[in-house]
C-alpha atoms as a PDB file:
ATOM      1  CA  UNK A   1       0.000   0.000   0.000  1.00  0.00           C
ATOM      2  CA  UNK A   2       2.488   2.378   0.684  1.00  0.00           C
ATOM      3  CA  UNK A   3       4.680   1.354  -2.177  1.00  0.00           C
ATOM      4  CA  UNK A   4       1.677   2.129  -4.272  1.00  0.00           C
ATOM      5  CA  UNK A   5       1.170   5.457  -3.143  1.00  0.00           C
ATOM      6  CA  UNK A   6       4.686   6.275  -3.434  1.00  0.00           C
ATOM      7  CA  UNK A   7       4.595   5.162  -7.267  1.00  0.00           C
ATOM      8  CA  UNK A   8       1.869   7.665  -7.412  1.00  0.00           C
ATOM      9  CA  UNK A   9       2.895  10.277  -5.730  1.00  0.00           C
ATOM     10  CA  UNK A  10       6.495   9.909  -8.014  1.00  0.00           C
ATOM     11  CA  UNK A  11       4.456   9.359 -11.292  1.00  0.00           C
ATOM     12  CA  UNK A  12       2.750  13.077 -10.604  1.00  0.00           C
ATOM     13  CA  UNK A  13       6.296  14.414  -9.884  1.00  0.00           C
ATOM     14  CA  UNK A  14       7.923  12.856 -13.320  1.00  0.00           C
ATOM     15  CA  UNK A  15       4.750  13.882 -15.178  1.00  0.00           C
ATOM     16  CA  UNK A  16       4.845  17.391 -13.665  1.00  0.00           C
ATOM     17  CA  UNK A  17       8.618  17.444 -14.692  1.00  0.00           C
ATOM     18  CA  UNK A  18       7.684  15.726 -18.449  1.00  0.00           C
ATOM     19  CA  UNK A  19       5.253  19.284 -18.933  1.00  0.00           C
ATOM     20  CA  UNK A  20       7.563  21.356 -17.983  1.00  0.00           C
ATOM     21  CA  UNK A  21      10.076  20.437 -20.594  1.00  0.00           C
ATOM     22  CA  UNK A  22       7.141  20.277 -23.029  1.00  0.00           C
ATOM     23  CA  UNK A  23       6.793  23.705 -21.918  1.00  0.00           C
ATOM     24  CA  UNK A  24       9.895  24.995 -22.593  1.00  0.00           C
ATOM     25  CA  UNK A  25      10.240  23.681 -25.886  1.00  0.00           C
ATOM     26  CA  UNK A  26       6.795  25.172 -26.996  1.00  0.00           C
ATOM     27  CA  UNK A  27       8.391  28.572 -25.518  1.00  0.00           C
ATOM     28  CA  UNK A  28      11.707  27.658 -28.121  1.00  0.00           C
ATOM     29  CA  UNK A  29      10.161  26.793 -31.233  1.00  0.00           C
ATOM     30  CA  UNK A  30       7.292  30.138 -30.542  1.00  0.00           C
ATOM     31  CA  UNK A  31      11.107  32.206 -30.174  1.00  0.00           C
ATOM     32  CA  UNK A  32      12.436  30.705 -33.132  1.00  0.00           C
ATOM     33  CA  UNK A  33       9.326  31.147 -35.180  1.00  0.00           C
ATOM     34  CA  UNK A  34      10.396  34.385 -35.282  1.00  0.00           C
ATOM     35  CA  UNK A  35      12.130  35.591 -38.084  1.00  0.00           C
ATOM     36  CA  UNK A  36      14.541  37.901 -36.524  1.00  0.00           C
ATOM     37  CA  UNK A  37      15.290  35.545 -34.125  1.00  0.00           C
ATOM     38  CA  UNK A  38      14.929  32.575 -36.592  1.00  0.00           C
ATOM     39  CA  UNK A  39      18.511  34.368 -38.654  1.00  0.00           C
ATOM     40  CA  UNK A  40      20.338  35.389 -35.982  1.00  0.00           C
ATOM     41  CA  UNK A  41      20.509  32.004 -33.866  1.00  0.00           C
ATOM     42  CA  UNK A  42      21.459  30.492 -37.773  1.00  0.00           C
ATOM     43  CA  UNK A  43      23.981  32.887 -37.522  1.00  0.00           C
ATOM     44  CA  UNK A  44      25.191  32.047 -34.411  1.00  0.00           C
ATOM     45  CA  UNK A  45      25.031  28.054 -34.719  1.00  0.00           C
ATOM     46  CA  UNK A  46      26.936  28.619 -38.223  1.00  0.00           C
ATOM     47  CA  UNK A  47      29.892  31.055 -36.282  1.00  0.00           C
ATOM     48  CA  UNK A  48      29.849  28.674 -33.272  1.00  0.00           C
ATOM     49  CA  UNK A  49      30.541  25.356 -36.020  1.00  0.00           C
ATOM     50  CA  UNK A  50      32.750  27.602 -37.736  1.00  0.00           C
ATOM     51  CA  UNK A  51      34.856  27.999 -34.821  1.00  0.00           C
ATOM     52  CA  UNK A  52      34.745  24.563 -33.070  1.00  0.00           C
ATOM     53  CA  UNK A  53      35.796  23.059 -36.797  1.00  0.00           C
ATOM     54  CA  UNK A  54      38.783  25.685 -37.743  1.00  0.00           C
ATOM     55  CA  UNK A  55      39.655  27.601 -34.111  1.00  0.00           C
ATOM     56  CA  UNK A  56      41.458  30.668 -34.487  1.00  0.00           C
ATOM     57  CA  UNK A  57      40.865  33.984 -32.709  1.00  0.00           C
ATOM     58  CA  UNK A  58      38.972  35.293 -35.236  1.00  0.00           C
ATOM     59  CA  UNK A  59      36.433  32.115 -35.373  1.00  0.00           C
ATOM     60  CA  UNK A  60      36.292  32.942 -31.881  1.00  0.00           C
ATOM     61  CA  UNK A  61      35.569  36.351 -31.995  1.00  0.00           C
ATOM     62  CA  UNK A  62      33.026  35.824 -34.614  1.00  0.00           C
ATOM     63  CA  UNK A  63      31.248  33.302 -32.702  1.00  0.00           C
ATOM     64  CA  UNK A  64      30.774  35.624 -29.538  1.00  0.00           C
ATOM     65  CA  UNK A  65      29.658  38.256 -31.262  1.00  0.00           C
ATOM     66  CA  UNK A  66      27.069  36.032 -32.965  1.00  0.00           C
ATOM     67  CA  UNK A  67      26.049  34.882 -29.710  1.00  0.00           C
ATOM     68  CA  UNK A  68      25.883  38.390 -28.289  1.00  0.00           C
ATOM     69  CA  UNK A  69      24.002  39.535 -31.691  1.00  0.00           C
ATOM     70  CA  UNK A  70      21.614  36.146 -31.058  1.00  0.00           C
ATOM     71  CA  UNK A  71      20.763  37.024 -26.722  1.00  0.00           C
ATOM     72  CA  UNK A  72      20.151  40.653 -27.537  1.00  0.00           C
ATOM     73  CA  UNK A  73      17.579  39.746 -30.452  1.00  0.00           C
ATOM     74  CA  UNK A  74      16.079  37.352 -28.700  1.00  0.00           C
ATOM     75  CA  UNK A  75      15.689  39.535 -25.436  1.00  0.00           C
ATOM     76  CA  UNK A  76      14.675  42.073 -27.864  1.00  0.00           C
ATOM     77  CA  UNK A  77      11.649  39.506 -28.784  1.00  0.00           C
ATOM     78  CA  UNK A  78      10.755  38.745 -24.990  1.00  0.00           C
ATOM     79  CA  UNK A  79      12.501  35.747 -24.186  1.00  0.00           C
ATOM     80  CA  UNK A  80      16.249  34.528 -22.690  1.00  0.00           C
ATOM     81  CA  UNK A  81      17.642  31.258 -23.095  1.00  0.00           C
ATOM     82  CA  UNK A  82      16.675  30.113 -19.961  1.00  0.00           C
ATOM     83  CA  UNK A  83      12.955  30.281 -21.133  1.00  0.00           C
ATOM     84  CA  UNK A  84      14.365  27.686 -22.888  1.00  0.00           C
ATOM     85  CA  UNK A  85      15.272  25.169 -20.638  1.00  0.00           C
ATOM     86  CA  UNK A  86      12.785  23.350 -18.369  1.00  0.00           C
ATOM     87  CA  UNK A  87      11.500  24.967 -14.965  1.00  0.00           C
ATOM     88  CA  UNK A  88      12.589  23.171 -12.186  1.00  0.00           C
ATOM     89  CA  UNK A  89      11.258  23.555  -8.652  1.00  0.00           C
ATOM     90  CA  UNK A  90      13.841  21.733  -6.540  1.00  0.00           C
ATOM     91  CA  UNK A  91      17.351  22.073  -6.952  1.00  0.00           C
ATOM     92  CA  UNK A  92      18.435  18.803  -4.817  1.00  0.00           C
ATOM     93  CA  UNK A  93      16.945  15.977  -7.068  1.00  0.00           C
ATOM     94  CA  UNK A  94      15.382  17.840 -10.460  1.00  0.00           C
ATOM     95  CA  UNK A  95      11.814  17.184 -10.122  1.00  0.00           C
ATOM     96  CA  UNK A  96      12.639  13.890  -9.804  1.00  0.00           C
ATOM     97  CA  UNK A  97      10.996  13.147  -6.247  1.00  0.00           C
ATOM     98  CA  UNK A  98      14.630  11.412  -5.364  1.00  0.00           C
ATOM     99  CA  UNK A  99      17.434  12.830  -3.684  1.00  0.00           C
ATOM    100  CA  UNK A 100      20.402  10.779  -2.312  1.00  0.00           C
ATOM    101  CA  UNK A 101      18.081   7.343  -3.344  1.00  0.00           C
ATOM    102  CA  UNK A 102      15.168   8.630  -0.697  1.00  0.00           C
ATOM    103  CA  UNK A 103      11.949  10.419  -1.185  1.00  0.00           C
ATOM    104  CA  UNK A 104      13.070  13.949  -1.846  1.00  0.00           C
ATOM    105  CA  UNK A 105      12.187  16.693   0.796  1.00  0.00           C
ATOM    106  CA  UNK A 106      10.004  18.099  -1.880  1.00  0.00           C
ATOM    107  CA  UNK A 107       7.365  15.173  -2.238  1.00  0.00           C
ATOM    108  CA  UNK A 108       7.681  14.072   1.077  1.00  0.00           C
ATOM    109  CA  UNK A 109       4.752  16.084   2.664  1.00  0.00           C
ATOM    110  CA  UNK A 110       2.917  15.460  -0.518  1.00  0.00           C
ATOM    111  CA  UNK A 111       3.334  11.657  -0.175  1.00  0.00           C
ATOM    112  CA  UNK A 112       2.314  11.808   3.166  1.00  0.00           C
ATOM    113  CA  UNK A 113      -0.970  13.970   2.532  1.00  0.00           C
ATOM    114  CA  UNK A 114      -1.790  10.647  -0.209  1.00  0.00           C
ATOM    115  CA  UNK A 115      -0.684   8.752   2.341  1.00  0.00           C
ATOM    116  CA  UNK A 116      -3.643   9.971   4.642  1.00  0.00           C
ATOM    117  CA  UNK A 117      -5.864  10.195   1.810  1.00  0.00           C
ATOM    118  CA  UNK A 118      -5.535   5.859   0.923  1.00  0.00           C
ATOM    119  CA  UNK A 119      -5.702   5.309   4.495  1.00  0.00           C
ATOM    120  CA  UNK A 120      -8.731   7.259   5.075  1.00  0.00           C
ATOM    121  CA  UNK A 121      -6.930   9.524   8.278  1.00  0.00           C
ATOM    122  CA  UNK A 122      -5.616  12.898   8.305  1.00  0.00           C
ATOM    123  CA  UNK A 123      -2.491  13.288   9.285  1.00  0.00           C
ATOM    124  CA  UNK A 124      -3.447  16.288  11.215  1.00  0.00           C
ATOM    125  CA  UNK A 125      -4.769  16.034  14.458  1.00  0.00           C
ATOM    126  CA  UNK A 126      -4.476  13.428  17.663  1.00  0.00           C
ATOM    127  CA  UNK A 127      -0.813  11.969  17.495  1.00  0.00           C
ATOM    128  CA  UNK A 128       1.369  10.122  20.335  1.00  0.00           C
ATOM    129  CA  UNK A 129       3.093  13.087  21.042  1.00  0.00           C
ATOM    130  CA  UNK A 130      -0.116  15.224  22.084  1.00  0.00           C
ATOM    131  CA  UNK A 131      -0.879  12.917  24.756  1.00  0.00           C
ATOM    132  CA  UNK A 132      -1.021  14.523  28.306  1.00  0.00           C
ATOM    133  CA  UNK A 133      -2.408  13.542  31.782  1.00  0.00           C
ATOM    134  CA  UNK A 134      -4.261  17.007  32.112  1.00  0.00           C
ATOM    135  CA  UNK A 135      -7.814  15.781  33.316  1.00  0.00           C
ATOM    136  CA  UNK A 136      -7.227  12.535  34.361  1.00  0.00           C
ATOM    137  CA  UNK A 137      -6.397  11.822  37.843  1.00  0.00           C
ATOM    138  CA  UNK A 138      -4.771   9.198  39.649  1.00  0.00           C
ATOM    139  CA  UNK A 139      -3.369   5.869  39.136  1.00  0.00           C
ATOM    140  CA  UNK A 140      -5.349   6.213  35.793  1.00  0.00           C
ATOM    141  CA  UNK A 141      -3.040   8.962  34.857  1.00  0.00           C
ATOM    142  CA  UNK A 142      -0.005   7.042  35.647  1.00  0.00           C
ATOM    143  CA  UNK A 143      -0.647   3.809  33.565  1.00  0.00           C
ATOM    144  CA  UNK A 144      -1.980   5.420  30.458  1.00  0.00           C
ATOM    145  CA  UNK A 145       1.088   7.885  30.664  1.00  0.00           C
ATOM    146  CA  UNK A 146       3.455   4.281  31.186  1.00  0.00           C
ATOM    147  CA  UNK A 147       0.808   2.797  27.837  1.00  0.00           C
ATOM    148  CA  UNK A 148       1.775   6.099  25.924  1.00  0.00           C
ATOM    149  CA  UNK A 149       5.715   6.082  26.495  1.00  0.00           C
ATOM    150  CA  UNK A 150       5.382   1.940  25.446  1.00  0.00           C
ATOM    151  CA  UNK A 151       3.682   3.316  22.074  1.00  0.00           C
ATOM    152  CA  UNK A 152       5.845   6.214  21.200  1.00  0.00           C
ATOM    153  CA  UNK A 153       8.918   3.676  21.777  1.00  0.00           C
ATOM    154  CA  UNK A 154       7.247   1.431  19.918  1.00  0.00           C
ATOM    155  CA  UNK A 155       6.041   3.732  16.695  1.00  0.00           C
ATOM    156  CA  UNK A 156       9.808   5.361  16.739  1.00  0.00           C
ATOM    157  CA  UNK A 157      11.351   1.419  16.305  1.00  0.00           C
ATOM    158  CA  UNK A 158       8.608   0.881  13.774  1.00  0.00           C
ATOM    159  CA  UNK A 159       8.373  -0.924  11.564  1.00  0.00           C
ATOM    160  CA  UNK A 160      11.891  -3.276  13.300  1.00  0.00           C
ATOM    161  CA  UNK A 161       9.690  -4.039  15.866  1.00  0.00           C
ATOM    162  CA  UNK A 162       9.571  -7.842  17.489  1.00  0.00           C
ATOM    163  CA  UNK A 163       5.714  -7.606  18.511  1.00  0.00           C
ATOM    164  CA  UNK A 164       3.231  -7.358  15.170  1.00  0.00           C
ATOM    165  CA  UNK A 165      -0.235  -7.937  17.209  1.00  0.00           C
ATOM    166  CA  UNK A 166      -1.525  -5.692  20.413  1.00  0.00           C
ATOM    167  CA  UNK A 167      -4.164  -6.115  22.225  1.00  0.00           C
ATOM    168  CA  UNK A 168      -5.475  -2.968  24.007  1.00  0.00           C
ATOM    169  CA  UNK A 169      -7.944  -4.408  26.386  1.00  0.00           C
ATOM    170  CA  UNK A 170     -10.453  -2.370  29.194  1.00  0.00           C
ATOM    171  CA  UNK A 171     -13.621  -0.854  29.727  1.00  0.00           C
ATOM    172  CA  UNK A 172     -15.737   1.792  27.696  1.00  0.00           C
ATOM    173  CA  UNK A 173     -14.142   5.216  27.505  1.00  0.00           C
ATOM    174  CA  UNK A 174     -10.508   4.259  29.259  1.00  0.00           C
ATOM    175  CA  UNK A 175      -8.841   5.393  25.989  1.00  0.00           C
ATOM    176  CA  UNK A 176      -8.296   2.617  24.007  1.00  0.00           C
ATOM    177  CA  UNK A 177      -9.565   3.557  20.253  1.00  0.00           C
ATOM    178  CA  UNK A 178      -7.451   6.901  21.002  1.00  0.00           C
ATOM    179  CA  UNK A 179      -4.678   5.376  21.696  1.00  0.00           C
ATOM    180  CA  UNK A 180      -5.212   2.993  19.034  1.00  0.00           C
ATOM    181  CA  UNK A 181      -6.064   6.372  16.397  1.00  0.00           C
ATOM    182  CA  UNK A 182      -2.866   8.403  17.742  1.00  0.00           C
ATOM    183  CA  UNK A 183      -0.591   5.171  16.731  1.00  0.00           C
ATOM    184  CA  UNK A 184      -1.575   5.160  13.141  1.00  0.00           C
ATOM    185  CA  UNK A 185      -1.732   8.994  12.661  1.00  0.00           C
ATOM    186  CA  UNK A 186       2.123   8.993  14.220  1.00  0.00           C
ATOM    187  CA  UNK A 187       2.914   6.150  11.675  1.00  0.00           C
ATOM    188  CA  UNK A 188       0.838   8.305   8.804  1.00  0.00           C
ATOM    189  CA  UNK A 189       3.277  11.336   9.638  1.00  0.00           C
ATOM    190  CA  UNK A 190       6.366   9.205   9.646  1.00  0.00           C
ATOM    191  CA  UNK A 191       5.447   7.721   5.963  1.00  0.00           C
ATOM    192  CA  UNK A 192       3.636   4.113   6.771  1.00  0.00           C
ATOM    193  CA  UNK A 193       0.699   2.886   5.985  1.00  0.00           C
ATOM    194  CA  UNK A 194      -2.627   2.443   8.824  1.00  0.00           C
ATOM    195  CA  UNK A 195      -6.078   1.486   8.461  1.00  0.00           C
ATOM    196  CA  UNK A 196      -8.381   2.389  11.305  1.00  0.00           C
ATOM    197  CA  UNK A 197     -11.305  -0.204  11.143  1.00  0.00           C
ATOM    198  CA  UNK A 198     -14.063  -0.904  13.736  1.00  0.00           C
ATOM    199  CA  UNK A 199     -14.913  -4.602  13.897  1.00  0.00           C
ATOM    200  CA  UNK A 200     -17.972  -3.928  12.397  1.00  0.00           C
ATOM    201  CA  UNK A 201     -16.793  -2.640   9.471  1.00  0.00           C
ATOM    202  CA  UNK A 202     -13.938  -5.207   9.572  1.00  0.00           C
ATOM    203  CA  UNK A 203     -16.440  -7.834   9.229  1.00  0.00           C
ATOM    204  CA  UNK A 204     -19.124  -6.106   6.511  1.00  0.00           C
ATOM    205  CA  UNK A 205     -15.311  -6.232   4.268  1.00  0.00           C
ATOM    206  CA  UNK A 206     -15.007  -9.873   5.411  1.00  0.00           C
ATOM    207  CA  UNK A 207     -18.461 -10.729   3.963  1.00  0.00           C
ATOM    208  CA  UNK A 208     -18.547  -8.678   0.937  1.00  0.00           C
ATOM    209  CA  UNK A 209     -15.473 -10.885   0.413  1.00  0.00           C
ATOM    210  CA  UNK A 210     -16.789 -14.339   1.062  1.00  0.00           C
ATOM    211  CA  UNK A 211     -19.842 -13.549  -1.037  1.00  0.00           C
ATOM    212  CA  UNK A 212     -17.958 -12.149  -3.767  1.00  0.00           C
ATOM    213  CA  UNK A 213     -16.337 -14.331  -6.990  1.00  0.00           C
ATOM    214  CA  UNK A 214     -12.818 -15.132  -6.391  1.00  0.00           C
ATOM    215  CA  UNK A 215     -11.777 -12.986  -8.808  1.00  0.00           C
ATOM    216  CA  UNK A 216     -12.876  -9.780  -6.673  1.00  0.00           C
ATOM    217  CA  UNK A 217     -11.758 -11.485  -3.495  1.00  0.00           C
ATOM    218  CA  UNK A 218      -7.707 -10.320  -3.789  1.00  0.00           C
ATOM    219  CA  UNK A 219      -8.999  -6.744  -4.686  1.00  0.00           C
ATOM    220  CA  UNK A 220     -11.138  -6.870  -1.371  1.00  0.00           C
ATOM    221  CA  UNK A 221      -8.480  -7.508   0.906  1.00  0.00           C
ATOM    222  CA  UNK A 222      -5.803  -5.872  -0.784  1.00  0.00           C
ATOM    223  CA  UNK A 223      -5.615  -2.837   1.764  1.00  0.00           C
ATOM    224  CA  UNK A 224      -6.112  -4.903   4.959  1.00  0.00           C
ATOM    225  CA  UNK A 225      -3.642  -7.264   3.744  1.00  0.00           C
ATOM    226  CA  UNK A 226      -0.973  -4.672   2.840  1.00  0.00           C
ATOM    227  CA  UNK A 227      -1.543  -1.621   4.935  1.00  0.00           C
ATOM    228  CA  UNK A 228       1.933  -1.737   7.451  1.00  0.00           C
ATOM    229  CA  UNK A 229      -0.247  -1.072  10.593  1.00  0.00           C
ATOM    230  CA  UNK A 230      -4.246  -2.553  10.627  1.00  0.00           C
ATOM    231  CA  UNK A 231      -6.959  -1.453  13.584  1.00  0.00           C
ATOM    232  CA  UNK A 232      -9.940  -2.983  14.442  1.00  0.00           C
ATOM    233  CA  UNK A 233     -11.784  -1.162  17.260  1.00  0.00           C
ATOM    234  CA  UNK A 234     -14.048  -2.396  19.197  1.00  0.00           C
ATOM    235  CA  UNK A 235     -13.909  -6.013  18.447  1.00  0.00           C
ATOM    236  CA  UNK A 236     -16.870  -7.961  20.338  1.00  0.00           C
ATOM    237  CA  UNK A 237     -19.550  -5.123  19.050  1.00  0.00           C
ATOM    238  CA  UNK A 238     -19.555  -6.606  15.479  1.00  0.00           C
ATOM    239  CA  UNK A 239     -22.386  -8.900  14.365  1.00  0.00           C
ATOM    240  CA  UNK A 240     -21.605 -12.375  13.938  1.00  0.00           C
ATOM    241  CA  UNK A 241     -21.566 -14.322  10.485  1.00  0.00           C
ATOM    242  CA  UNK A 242     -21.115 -18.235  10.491  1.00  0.00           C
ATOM    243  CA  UNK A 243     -18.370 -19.122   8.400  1.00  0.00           C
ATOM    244  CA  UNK A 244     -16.889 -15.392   8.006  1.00  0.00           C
ATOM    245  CA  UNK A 245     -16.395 -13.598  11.016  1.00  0.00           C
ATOM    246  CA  UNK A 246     -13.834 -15.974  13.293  1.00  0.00           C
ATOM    247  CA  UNK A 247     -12.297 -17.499  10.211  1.00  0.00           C
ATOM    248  CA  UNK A 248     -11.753 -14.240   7.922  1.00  0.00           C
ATOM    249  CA  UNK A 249     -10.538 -12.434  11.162  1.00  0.00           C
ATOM    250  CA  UNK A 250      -8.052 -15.668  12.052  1.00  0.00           C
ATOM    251  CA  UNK A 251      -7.196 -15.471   7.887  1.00  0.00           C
ATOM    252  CA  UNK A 252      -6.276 -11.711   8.363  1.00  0.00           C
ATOM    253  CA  UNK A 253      -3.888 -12.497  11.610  1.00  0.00           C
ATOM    254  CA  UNK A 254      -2.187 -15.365   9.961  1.00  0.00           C
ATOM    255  CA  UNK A 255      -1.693 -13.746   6.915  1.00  0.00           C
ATOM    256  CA  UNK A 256      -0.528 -10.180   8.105  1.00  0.00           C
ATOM    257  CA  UNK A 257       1.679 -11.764  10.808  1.00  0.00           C
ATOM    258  CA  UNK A 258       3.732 -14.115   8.495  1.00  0.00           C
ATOM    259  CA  UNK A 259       4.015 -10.720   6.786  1.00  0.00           C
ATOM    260  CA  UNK A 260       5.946  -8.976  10.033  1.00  0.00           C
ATOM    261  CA  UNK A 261       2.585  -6.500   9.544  1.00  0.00           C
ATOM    262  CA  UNK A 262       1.048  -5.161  12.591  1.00  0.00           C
ATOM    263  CA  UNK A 263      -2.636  -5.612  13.789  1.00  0.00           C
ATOM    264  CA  UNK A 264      -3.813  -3.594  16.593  1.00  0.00           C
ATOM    265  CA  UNK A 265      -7.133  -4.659  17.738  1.00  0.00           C
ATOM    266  CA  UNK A 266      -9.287  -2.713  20.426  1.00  0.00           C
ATOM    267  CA  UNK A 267     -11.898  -4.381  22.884  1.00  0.00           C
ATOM    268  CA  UNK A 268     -13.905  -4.114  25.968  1.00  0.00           C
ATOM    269  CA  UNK A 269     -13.433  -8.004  26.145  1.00  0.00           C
ATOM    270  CA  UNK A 270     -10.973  -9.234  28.871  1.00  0.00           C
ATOM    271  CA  UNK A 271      -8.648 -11.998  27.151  1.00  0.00           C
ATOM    272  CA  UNK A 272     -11.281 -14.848  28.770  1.00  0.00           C
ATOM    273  CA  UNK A 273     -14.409 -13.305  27.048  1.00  0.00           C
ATOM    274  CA  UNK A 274     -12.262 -13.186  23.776  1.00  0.00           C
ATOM    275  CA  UNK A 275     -11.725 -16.816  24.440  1.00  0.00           C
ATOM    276  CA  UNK A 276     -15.282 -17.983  25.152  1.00  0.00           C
ATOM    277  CA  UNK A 277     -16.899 -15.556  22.106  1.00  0.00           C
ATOM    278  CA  UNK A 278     -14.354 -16.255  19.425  1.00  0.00           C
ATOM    279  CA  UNK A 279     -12.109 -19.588  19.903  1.00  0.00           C
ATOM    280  CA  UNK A 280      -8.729 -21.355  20.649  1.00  0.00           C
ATOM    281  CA  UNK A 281      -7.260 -20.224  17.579  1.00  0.00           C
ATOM    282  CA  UNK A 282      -8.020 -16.387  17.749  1.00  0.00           C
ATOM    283  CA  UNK A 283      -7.227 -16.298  21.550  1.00  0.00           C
ATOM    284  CA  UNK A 284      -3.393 -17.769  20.859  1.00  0.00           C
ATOM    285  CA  UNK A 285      -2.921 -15.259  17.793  1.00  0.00           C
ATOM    286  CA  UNK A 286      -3.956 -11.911  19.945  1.00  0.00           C
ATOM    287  CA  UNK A 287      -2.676 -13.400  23.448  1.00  0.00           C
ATOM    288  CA  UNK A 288       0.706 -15.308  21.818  1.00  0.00           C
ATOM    289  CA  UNK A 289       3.670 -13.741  23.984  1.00  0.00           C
ATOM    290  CA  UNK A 290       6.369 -14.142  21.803  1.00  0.00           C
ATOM    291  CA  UNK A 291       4.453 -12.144  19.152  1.00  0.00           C
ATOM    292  CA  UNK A 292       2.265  -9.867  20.684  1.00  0.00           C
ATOM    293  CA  UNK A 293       1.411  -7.004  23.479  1.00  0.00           C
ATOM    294  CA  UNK A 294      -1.304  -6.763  25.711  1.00  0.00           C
ATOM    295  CA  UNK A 295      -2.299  -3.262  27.141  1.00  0.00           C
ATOM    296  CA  UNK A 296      -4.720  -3.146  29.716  1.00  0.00           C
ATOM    297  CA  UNK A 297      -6.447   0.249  30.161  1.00  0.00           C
ATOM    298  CA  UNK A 298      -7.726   0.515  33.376  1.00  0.00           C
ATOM    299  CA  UNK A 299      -9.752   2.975  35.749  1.00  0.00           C
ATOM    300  CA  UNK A 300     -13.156   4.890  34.611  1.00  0.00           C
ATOM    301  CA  UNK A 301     -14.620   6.266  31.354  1.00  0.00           C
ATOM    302  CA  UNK A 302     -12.693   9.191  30.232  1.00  0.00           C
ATOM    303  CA  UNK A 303     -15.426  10.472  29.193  1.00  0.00           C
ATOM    304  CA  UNK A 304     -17.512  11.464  32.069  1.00  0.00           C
ATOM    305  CA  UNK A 305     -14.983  13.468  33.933  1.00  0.00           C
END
């Protein structure tokens, strides 16, 4: 997904660049159309040959005053020989979108504007670093400031990090799908893919999919299945679908974890309720401790104080 968007993002910068020199060679041939200008750049070329071919002073002399003879006629006309030459905007990698075999400084905020825009989140607003304790009180305070610090070390490793599932487990309003939100908008900033899901909407995909021909199925599932960092919030709400909803969501953990990909999934379920409304083989891919990270939000909905 996010090589995709960079292709894009490059393609408009090489295009942009391919006009430009279109551009200035409209702007030469409207100059040379000229008759004025038309004789004296003849003149010039035919001084300038003249002197590469023979040398001498005199060839030499010729051909700069030629030259002279050929900028003041065409500055006479409106136009310099830099009108002639394409416009560039950035001086480090020429319009390319490259610089030093990395996105160029130039593209780099517009890549990560399409970056929001095919991940459906802006990358303005609610990041990791906003986070702050002011209106929360306590011990409450305390762990979701220790939950924060874990994700901003965790989003600055990203993506050489050893855990690729996390579980953010707790009751309504304890910060969770914020949490969950800030992590993919800090990732969005930094240039990586993140889809924010809820579970309901996880699992409408999931049987769109099954009900679709195979041949749609790969186009379906091509963002959840790519996207470097995948949330589903709120899992437990969604409705449930025989045959789609435990084994597309246990397809989608396999799948993105033998791809190093990270899943962060959201609930109100403690790691027993997952077990008893899901099954064995969900409850060891969120809850596996060699591969993933359980954050338990505790204390009282943030929302009432």
């Amino acid at each position: 997904m996010t090589n995709e968007v960079i292709r894009r993002v490059l393609d408009e910068k090489r295009a942009a660049k391919r006009r430009a020199a279109a551009e200035a060679e409209a702007r030469k041939t409207a100059a040379l159309s000229l008759p004025d200008v038309a004789e004296a750049h003849r003149e010039y070329v035919y001084a300038l040959h003249e002197s590469l071919r023979y040398g001498g002073a005199d060839k030499k002399s010729r051909a700069k005053t030629a030259y002279e003879n050929y900028t003041a006629v065409l500055s006479a006309a409106g136009y310099s020989e830099s009108d002639f030459e394409p416009r560039t905007e950035c001086g480090l990698c020429g319009d390319t979108g490259i610089h030093d075999g990395r996105l160029c400084k130039c593209v780099r905020n517009e890549f990560i504007r399409a970056l929001g825009v095919a991940c459906d989140i802006s990358p303005e607003g609610f990041a990791l670093s906003d986070f702050t304790t002011e209106g929360v009180h306590g011990t409450q305070a305390a762990e979701l400031g220790k939950i924060y610090a874990k994700m901003t070390a965790y989003a600055e490793k990203f993506p050489d990090v050893n855990r690729n599932v996390i579980v953010c487990t707790g009751k309504t309003g304890t910060g969770k799908t914020m949490l969950a939100s800030a992590t993919a908008r800090t990732l969005i900033r930094r240039g990586h893919s993140a889809i924010v899901m809820s579970a309901a909407e996880f699992n409408s995909l999931m049987l769109k999919c099954h009900t679709s021909p195979y041949s749609e199925r790969e186009g379906l599932l091509a963002d959840v299945m790519s996207a470097e960092m995948l949330v589903i919030d709120d899992l437990g709400t969604e409705p449930r679908y025989n045959n789609v909803t435990c084994e597309y969501l246990l397809l989608v953990l396999d799948e993105r974890t033998s791809k190093r990909l990270t899943t962060v999934v959201t609930t109100n379920l403690s790691p027993d309720r997952i077990l008893h409304v899901y099954n064995e083989r969900i409850y060891s891919r969120l809850f596996d401790k060699r591969r993933s990270l359980t954050l338990a939000f505790g204390g009282d909905d943030l929302r009432l104080k």
